[in-house]
PDB file of N, CA and C in Angstrom:
ATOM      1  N   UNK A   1       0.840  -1.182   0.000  1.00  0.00           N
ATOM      2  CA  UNK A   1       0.000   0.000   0.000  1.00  0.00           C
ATOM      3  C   UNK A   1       0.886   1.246   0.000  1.00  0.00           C
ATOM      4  N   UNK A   2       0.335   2.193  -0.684  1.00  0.00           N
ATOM      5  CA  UNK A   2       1.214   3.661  -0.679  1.00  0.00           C
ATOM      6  C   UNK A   2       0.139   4.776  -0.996  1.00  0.00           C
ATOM      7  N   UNK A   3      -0.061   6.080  -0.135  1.00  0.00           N
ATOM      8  CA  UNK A   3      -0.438   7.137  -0.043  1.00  0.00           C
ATOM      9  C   UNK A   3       0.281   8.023  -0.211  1.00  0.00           C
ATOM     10  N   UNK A   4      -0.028   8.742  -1.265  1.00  0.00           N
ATOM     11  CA  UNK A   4       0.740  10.086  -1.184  1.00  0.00           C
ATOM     12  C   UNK A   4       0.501  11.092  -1.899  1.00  0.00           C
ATOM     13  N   UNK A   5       1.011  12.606  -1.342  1.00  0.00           N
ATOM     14  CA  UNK A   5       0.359  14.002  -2.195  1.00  0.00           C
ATOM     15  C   UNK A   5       1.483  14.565  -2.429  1.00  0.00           C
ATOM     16  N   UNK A   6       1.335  14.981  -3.678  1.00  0.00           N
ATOM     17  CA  UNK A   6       2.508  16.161  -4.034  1.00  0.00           C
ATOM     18  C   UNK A   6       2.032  17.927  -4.098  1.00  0.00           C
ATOM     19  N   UNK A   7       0.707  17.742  -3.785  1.00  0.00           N
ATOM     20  CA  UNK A   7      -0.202  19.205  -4.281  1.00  0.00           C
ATOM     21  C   UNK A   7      -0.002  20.341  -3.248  1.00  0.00           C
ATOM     22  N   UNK A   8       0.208  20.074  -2.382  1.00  0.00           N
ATOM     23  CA  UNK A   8       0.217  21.281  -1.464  1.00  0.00           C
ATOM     24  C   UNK A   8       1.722  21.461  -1.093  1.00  0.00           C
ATOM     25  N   UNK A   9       2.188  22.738  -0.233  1.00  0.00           N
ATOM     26  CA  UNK A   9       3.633  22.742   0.243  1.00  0.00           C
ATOM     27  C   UNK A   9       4.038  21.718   1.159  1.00  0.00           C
ATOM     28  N   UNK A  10       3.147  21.012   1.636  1.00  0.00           N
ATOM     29  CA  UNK A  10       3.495  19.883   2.638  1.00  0.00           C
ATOM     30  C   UNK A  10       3.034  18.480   1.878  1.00  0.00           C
ATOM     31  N   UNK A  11       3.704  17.754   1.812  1.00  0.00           N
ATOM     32  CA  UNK A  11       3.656  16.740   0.675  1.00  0.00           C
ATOM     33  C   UNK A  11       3.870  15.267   1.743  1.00  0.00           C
ATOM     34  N   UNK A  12       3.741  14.206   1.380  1.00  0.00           N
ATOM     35  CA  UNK A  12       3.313  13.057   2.404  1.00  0.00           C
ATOM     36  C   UNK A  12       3.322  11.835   1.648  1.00  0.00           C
ATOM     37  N   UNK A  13       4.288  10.982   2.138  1.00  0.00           N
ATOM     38  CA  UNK A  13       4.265   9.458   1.516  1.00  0.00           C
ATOM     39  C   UNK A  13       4.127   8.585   2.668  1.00  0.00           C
ATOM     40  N   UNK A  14       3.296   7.686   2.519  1.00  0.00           N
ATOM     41  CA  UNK A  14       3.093   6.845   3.540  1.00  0.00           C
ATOM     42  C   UNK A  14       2.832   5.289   2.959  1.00  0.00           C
ATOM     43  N   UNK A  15       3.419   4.265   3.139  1.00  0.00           N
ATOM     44  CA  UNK A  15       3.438   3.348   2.763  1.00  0.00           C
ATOM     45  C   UNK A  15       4.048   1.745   3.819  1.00  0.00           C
ATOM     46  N   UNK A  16       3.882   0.697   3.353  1.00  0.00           N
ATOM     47  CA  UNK A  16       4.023   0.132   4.135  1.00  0.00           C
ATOM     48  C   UNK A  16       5.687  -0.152   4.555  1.00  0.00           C
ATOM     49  N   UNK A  17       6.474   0.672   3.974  1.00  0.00           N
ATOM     50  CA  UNK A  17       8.369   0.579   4.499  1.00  0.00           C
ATOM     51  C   UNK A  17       8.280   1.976   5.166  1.00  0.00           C
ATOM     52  N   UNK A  18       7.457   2.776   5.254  1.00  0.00           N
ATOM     53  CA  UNK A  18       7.464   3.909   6.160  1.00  0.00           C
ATOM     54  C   UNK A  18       6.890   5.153   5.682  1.00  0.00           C
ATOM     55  N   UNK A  19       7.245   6.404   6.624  1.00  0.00           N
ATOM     56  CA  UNK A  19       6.358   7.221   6.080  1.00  0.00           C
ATOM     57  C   UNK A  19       7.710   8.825   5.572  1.00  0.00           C
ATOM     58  N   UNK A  20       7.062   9.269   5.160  1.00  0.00           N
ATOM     59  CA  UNK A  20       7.855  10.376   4.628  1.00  0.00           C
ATOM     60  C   UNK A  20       7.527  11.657   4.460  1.00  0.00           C
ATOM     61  N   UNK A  21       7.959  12.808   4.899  1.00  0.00           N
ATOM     62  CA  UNK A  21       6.875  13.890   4.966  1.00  0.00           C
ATOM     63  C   UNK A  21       8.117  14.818   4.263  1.00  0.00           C
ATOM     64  N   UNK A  22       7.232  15.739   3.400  1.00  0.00           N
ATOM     65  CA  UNK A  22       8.453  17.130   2.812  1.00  0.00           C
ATOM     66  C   UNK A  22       7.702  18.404   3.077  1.00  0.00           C
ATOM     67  N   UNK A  23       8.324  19.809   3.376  1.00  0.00           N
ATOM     68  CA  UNK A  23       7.948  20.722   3.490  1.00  0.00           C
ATOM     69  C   UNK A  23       8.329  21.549   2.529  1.00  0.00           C
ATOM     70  N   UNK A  24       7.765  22.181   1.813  1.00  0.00           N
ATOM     71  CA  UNK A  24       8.555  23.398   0.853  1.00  0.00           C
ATOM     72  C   UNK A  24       8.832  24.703   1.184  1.00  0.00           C
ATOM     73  N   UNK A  25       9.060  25.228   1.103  1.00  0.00           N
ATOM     74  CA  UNK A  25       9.655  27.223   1.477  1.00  0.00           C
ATOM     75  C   UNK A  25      10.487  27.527   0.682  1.00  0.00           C
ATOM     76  N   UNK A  26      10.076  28.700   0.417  1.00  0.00           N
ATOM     77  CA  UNK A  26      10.708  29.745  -0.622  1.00  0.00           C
ATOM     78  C   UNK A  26      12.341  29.465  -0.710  1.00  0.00           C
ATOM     79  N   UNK A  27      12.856  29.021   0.633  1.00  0.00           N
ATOM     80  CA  UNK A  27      14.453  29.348   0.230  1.00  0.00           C
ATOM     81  C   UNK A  27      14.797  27.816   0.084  1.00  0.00           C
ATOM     82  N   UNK A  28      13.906  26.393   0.596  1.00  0.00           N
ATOM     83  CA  UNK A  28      14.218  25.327   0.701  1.00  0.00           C
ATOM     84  C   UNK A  28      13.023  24.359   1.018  1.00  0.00           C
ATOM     85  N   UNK A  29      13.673  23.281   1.179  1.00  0.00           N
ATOM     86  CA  UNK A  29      12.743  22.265   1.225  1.00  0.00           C
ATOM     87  C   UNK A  29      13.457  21.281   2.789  1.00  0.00           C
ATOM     88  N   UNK A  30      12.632  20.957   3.382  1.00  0.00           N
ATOM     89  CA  UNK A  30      12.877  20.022   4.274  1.00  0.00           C
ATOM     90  C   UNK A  30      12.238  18.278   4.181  1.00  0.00           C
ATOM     91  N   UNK A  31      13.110  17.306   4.774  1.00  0.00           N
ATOM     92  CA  UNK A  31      12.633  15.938   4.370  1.00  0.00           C
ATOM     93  C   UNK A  31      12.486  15.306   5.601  1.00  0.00           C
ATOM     94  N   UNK A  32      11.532  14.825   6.118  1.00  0.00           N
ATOM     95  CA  UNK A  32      11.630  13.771   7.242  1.00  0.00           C
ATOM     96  C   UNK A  32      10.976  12.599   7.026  1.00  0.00           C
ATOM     97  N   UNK A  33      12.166  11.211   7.119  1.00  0.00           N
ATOM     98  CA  UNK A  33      11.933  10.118   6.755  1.00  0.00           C
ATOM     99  C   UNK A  33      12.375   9.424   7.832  1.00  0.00           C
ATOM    100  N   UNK A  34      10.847   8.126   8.066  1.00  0.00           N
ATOM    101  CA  UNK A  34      11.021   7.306   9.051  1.00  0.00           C
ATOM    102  C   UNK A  34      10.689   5.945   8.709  1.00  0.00           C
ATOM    103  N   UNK A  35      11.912   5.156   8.807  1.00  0.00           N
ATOM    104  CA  UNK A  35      11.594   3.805   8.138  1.00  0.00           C
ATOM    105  C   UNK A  35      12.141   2.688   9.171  1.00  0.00           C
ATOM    106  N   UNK A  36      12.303   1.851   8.491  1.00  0.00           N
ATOM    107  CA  UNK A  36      12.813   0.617   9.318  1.00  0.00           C
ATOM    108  C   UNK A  36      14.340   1.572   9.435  1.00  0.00           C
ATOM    109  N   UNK A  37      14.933   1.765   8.538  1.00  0.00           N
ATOM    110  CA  UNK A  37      16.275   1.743   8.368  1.00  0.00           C
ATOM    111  C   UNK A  37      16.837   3.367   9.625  1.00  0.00           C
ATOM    112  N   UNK A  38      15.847   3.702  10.348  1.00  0.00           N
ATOM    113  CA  UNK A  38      15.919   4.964  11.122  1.00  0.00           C
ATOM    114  C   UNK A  38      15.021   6.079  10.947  1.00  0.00           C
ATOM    115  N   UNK A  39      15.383   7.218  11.807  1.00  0.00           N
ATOM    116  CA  UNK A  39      14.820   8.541  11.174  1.00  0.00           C
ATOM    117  C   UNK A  39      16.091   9.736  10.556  1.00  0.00           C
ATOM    118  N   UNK A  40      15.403   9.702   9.718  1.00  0.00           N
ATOM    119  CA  UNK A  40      15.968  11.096   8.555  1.00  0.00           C
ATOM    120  C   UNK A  40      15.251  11.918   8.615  1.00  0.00           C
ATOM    121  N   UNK A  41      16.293  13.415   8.818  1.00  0.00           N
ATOM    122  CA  UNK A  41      15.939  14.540   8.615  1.00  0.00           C
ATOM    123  C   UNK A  41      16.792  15.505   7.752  1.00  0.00           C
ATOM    124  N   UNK A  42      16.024  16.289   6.827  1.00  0.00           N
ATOM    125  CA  UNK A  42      17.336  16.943   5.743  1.00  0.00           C
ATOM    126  C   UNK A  42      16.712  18.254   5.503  1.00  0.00           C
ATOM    127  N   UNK A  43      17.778  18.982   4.980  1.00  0.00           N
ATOM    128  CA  UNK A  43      17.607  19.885   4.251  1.00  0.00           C
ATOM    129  C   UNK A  43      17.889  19.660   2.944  1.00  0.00           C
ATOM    130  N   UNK A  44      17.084  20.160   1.912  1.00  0.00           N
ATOM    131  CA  UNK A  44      17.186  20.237   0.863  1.00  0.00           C
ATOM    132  C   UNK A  44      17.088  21.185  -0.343  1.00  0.00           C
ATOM    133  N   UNK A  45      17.508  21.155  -1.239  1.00  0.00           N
ATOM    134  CA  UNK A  45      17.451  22.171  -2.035  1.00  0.00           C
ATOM    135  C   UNK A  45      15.568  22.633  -2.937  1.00  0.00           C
ATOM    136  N   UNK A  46      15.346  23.679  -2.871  1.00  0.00           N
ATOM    137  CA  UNK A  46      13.765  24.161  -3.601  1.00  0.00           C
ATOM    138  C   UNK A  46      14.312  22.934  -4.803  1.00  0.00           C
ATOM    139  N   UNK A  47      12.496  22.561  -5.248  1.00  0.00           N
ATOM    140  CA  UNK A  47      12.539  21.738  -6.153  1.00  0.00           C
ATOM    141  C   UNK A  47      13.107  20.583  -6.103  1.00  0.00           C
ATOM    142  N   UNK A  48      13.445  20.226  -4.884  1.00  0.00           N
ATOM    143  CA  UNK A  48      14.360  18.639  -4.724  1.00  0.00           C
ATOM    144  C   UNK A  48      13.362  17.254  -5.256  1.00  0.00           C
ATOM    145  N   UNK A  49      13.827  16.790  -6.039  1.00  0.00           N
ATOM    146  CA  UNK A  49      12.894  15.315  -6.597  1.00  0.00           C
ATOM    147  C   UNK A  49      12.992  14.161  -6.510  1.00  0.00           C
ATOM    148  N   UNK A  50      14.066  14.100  -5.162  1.00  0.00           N
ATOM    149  CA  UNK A  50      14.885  12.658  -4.482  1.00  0.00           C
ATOM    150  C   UNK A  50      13.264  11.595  -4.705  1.00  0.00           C
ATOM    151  N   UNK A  51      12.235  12.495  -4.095  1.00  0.00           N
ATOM    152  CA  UNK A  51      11.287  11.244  -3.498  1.00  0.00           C
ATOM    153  C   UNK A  51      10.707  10.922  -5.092  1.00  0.00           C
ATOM    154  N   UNK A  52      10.145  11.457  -5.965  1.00  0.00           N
ATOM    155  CA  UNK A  52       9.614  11.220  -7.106  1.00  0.00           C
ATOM    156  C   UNK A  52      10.454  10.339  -8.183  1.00  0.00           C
ATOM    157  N   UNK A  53      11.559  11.277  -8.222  1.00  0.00           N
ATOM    158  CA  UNK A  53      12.518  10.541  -9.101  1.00  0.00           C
ATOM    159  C   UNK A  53      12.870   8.206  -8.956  1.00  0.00           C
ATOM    160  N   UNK A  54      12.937   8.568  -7.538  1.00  0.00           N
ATOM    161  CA  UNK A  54      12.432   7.108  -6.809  1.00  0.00           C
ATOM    162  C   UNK A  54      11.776   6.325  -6.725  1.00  0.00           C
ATOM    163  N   UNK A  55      10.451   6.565  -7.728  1.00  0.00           N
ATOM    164  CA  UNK A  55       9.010   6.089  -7.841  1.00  0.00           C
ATOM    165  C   UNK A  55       8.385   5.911  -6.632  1.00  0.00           C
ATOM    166  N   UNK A  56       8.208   7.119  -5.337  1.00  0.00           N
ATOM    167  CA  UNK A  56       7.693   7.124  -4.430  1.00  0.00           C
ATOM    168  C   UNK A  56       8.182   5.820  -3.788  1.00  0.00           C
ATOM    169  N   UNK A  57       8.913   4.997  -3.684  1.00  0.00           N
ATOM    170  CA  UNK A  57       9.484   4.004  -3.134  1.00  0.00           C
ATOM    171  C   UNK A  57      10.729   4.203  -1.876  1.00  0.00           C
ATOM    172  N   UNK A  58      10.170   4.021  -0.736  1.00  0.00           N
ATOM    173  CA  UNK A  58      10.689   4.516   0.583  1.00  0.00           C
ATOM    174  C   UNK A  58      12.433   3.430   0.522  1.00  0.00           C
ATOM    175  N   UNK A  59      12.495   2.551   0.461  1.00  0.00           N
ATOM    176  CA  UNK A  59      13.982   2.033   0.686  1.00  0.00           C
ATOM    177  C   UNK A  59      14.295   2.384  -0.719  1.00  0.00           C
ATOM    178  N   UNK A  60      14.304   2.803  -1.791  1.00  0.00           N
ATOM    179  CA  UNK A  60      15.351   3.440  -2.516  1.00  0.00           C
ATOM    180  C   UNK A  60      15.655   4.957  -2.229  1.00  0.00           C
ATOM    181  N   UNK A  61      14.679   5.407  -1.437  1.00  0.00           N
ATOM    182  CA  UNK A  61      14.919   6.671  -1.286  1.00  0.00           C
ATOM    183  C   UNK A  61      16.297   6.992  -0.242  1.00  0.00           C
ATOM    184  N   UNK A  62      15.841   5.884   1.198  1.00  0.00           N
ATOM    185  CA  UNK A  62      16.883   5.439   1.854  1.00  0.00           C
ATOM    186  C   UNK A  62      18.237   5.341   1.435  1.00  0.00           C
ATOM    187  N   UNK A  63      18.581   4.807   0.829  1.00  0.00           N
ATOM    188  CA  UNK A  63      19.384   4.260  -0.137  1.00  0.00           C
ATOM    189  C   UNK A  63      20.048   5.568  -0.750  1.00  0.00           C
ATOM    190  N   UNK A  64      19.358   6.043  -1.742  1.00  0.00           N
ATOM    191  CA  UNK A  64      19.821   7.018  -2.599  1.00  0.00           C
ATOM    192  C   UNK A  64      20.529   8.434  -1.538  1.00  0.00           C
ATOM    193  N   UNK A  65      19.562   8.304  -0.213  1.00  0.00           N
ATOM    194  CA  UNK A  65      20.272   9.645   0.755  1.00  0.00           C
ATOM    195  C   UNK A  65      21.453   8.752   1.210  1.00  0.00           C
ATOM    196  N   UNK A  66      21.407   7.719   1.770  1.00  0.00           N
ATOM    197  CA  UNK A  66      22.748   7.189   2.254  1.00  0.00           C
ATOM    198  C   UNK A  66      23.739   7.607   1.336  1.00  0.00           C
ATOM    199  N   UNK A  67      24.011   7.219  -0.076  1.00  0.00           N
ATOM    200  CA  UNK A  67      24.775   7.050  -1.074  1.00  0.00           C
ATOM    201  C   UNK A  67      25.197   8.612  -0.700  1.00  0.00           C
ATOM    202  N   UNK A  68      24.120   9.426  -0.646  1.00  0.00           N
ATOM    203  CA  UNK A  68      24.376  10.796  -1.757  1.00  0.00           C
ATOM    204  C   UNK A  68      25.333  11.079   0.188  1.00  0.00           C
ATOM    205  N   UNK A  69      25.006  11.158   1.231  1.00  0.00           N
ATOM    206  CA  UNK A  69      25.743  11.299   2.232  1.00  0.00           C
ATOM    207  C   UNK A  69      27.079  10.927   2.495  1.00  0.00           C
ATOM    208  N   UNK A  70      27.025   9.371   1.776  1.00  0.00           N
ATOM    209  CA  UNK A  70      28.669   9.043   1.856  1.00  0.00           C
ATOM    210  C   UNK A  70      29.563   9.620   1.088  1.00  0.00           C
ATOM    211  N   UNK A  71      29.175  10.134  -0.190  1.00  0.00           N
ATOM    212  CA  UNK A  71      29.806  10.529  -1.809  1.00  0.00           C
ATOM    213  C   UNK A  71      29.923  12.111  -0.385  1.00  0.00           C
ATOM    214  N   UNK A  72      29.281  13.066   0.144  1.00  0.00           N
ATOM    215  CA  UNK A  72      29.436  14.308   0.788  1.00  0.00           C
ATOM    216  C   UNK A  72      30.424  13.947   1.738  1.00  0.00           C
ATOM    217  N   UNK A  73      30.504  13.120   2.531  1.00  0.00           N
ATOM    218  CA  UNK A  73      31.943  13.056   3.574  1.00  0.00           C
ATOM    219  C   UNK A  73      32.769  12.607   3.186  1.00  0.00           C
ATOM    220  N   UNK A  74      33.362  12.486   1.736  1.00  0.00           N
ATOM    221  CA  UNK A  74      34.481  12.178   1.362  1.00  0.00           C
ATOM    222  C   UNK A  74      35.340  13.477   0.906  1.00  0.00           C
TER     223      UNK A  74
END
């Protein structure tokens, strides 16, 4: 099962690997993701398309922030 809105500034995925909430604002976007794999919280850039680009699918999204975090502390 998967729920989710992209229409308003507060946007919402909920599914059965977890749930995922984004906020938008003028200067940025915020991400909070809670899954098996922990809780995530981010900042992100306006227009960020981590979750879409992903096919709304919560462990690749996981995944894709891990990656993009390890590739940043190097």
């Amino acid at each position: 099962m998967k729920v989710y809105s992209e229409r308003l500034p507060l946007k919402y995925l909920v599914s059965d690997h977890g749930v995922c909430l984004g906020v938008d604002t003028k200067r940025c976007s915020f991400l909070f993701l809670a899954s098996r794999a922990g809780l995530l919280l981010q900042k992100r850039p306006v227009g960020d398309k981590v979750v879409e680009n992903l096919s709304y699918e919560i462990p690749e999204i996981v995944r894709a922030l891990q990656e993009e975090a390890a590739v940043g502390a190097r």
